[in-house]
N, C-alpha and C. Protein backbone atom coordinates (compact mmCIF):
# COMPACT_ATOMS: atom_id res chain seq x y z
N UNK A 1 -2.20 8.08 -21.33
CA UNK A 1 -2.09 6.92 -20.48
C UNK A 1 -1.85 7.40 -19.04
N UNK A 2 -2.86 6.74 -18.29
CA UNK A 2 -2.41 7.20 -16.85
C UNK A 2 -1.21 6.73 -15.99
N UNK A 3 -0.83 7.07 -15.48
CA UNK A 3 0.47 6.65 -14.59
C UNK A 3 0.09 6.57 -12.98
N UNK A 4 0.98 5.69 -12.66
CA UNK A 4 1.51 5.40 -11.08
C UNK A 4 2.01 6.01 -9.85
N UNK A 5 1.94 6.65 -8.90
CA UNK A 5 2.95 7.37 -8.02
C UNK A 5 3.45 6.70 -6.95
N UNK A 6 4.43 6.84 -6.38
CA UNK A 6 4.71 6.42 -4.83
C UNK A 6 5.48 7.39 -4.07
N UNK A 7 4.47 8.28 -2.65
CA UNK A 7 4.90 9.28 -2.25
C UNK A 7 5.53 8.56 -0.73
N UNK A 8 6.73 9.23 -0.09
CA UNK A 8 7.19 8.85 0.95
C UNK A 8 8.88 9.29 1.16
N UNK A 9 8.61 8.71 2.47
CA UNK A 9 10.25 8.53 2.65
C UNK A 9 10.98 7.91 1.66
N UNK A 10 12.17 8.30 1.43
CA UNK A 10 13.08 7.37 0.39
C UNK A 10 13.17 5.92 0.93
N UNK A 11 13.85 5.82 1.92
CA UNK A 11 13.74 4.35 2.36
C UNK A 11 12.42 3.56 2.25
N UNK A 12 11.66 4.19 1.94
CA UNK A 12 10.25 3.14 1.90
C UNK A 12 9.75 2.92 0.51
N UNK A 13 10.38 4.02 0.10
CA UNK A 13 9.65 3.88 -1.48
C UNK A 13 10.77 3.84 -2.75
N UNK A 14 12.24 3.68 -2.37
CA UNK A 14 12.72 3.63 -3.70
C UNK A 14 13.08 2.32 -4.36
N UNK A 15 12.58 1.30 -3.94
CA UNK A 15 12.57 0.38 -4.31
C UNK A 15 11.56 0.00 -5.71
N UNK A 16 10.24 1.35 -5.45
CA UNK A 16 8.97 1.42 -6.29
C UNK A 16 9.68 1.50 -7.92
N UNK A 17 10.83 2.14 -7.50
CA UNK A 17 11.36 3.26 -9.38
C UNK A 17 11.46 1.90 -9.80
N UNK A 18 12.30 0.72 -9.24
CA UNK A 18 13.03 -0.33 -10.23
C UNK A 18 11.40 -1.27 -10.92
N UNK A 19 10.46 -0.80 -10.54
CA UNK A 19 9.03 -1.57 -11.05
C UNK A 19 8.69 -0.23 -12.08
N UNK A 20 8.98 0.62 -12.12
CA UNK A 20 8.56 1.73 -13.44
C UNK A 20 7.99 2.66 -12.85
N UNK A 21 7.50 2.77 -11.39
CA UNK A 21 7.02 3.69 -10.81
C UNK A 21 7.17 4.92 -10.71
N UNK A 22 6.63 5.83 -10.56
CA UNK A 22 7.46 7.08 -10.61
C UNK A 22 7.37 7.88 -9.11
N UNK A 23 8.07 7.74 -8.28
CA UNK A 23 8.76 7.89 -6.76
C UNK A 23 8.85 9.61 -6.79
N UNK A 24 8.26 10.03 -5.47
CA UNK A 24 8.28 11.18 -4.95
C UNK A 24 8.99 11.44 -3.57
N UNK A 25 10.09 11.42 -3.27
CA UNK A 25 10.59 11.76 -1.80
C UNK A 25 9.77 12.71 -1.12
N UNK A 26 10.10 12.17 -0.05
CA UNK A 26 9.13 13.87 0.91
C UNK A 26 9.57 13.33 2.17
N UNK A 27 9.86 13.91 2.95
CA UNK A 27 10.19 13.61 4.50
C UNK A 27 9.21 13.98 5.18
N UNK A 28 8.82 13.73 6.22
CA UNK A 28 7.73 13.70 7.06
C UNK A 28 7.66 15.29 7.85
N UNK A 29 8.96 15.93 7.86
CA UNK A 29 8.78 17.28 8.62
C UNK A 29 8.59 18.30 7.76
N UNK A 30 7.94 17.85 6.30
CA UNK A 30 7.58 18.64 5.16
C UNK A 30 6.36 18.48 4.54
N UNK A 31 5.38 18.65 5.64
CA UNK A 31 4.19 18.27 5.11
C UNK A 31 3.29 19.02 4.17
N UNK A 32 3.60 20.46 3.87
CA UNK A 32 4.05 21.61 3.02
C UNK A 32 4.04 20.62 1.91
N UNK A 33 5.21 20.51 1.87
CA UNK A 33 5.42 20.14 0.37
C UNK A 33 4.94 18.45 -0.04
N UNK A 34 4.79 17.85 0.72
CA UNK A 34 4.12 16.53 0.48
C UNK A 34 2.61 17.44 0.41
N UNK A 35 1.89 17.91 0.84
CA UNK A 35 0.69 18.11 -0.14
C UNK A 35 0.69 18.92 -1.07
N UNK A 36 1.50 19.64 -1.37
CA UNK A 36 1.43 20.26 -2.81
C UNK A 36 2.18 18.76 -3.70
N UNK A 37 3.22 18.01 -3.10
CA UNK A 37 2.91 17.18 -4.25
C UNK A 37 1.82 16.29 -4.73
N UNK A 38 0.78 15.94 -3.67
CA UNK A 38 -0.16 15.50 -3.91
C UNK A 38 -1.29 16.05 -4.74
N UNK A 39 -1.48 17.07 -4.56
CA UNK A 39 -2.13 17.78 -5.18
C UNK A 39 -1.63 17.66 -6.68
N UNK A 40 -0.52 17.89 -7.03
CA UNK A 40 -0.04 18.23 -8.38
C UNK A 40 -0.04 16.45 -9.16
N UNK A 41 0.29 15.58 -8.28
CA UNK A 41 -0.37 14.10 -8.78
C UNK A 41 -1.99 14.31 -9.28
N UNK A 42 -2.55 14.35 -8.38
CA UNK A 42 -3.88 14.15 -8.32
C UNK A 42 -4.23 15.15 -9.84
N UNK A 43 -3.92 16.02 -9.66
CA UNK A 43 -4.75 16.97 -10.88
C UNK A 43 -3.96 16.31 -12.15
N UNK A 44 -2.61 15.51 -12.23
CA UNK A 44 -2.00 15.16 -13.24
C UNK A 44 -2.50 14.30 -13.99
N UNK A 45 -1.74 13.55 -14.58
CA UNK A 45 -2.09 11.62 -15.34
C UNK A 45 -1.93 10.91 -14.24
N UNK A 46 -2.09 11.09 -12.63
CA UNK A 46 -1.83 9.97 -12.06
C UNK A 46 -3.40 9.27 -11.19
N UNK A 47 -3.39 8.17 -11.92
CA UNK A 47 -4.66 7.41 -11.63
C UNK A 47 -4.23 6.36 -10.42
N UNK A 48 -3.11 6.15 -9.96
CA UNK A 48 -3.13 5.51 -8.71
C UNK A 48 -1.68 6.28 -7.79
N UNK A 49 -2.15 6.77 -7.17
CA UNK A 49 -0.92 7.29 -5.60
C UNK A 49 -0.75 6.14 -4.42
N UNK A 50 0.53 5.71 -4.73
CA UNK A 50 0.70 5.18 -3.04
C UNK A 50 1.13 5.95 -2.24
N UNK A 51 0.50 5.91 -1.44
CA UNK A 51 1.25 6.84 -0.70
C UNK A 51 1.85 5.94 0.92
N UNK A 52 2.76 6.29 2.00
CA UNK A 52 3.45 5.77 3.28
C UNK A 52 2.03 6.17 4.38
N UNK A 53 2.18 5.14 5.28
CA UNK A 53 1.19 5.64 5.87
C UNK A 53 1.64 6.82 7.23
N UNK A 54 2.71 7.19 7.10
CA UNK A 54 3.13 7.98 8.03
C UNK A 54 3.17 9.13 7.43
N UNK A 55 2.85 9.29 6.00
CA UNK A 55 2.93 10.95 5.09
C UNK A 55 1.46 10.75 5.13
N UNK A 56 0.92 9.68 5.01
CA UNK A 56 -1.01 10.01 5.03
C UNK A 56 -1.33 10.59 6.30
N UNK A 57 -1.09 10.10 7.42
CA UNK A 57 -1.31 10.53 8.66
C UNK A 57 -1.16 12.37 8.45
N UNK A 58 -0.47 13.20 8.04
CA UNK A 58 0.04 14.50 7.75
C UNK A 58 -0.80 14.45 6.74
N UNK A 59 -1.48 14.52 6.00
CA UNK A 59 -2.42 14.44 5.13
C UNK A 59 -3.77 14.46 5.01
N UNK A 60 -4.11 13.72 5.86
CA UNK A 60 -5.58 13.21 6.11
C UNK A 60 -6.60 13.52 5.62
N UNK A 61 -6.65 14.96 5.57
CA UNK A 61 -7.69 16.28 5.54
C UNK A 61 -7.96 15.82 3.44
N UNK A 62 -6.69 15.93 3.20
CA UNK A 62 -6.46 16.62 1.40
C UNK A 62 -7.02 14.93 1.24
N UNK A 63 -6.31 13.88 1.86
CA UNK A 63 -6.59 12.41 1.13
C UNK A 63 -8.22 12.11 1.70
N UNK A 64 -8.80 12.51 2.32
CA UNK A 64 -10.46 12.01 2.50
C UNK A 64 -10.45 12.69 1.48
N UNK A 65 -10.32 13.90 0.73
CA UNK A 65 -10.96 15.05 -0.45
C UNK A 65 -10.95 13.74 -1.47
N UNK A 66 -10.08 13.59 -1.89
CA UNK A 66 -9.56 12.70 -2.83
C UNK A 66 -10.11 11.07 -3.11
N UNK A 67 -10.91 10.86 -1.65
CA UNK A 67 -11.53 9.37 -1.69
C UNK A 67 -12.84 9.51 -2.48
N UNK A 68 -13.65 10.81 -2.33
CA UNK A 68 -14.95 11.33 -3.01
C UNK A 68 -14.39 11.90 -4.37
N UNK A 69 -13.38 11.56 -5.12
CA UNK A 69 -13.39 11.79 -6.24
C UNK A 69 -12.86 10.40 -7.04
N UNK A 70 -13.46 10.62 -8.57
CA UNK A 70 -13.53 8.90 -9.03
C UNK A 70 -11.61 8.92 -9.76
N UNK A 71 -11.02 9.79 -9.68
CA UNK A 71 -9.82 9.76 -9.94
C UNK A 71 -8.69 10.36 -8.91
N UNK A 72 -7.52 10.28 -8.50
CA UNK A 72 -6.55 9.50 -8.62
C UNK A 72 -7.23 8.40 -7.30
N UNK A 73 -6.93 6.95 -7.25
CA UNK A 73 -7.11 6.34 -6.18
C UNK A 73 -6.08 6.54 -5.54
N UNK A 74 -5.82 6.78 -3.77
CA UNK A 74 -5.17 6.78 -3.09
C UNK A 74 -4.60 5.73 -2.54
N UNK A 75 -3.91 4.55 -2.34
CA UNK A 75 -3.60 3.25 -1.62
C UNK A 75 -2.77 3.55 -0.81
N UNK A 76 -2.94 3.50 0.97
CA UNK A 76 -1.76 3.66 1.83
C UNK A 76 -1.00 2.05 2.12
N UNK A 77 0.43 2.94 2.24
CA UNK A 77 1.80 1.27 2.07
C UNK A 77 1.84 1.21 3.66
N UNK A 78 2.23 0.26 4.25
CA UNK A 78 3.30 0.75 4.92
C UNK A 78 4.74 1.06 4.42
N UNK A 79 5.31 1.68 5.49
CA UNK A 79 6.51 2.62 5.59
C UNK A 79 7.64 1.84 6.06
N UNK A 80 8.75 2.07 6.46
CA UNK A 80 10.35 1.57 6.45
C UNK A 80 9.93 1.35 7.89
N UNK A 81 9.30 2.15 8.81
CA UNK A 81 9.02 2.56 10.26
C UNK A 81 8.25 1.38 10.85
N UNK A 82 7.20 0.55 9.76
CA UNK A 82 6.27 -0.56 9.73
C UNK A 82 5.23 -0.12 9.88
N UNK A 83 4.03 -1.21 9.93
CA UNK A 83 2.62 -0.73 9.49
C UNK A 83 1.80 -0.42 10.82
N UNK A 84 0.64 0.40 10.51
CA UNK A 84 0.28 1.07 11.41
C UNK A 84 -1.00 0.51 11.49
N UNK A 85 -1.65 -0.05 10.56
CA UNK A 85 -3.10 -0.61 10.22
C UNK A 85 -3.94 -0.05 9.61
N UNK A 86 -3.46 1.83 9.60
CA UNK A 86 -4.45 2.76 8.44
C UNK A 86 -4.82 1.94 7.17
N UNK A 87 -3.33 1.85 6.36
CA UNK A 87 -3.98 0.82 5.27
C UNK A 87 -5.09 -0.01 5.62
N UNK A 88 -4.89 -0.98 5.63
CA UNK A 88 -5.83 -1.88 6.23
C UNK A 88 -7.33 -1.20 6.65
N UNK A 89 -7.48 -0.52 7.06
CA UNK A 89 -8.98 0.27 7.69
C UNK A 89 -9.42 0.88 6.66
N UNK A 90 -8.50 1.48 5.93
CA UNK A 90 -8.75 2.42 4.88
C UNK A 90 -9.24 1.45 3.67
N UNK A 91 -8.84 -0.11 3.25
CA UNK A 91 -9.54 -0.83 2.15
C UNK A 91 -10.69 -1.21 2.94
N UNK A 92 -10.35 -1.48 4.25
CA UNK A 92 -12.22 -2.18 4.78
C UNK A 92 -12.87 -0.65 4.40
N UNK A 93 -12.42 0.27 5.13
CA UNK A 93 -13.96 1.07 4.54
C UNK A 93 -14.52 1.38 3.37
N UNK A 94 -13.38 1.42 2.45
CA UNK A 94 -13.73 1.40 0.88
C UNK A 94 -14.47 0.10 0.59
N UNK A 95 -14.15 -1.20 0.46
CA UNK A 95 -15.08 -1.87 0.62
C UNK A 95 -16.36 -1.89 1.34
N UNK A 96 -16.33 -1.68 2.56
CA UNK A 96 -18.10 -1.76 3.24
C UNK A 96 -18.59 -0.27 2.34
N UNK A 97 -17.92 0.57 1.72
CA UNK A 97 -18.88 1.62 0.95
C UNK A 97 -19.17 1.11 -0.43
N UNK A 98 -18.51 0.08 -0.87
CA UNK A 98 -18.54 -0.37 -2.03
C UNK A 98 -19.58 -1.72 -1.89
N UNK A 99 -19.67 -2.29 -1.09
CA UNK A 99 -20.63 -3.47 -0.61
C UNK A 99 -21.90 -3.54 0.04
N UNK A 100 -21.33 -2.56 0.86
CA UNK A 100 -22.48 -1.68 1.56
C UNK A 100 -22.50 -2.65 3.11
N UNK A 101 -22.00 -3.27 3.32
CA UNK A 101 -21.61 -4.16 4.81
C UNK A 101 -19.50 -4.38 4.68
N UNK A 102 -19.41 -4.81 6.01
CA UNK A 102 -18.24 -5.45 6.44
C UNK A 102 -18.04 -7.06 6.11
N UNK A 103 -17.34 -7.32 4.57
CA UNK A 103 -17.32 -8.62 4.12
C UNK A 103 -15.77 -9.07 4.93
N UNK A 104 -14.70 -8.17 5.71
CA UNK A 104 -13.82 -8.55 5.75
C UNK A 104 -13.66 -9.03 7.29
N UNK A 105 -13.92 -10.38 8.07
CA UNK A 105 -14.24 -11.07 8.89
C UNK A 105 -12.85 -11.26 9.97
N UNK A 106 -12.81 -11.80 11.02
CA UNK A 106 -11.37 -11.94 12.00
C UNK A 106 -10.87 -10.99 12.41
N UNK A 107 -10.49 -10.13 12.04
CA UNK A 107 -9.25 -8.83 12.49
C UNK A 107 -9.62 -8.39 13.11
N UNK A 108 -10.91 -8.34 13.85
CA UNK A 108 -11.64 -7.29 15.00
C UNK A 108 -12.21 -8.05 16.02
């Protein structure tokens, strides 16, 4: 059975454990070790990663790798810090690659 992740700051993500999630701390001046934990998700049972959008930003490079593969999906949250709009850009483009146009209208 595949499982869930949520990578981030504690303040942003430990709220995820009390839903069954299984929560990864990482601080932002450890970007070292936030992609080796990603990595070790990704190759695991984990079929969906949330990840903060302020640990994706430090990331970028490893999480595009990861959009061209049909397993783990990546979803960016916002963070404790608030949202930045990556999320957001990041489902429109998955959608217009999945649709093949921009179905998501107003925001621009």
């Amino acid at each position: 059975m595949y499982r869930i992740a949520v990578v981030g700051d504690w303040d942003s993500i430990y709220g995820f454990s009390a839903l069954g999630l299984d929560t990864f701390r990482v601080t932002p001046d450890k970007a070292d070790e936030a992609g080796k934990i990603l990595r070790n998700l990704a190759e695991g049972d984990y079929a969906v990663i949330y990840i903060t959008e302020q640990m994706a930003a430090l990331l970028s490079h490893e999480i595009e790798y990861y959009r061209t593969q049909p397993k783990p999906a990546i979803i960016l949250i916002p963070g404790i810090s608030g949202n930045t709009g990556e999320g957001l850009a990041a489902v429109k483009k998955s959608v217009e690659q999945a649709v093949g146009s921009d179905i998501i209208f107003g925001g621009e």
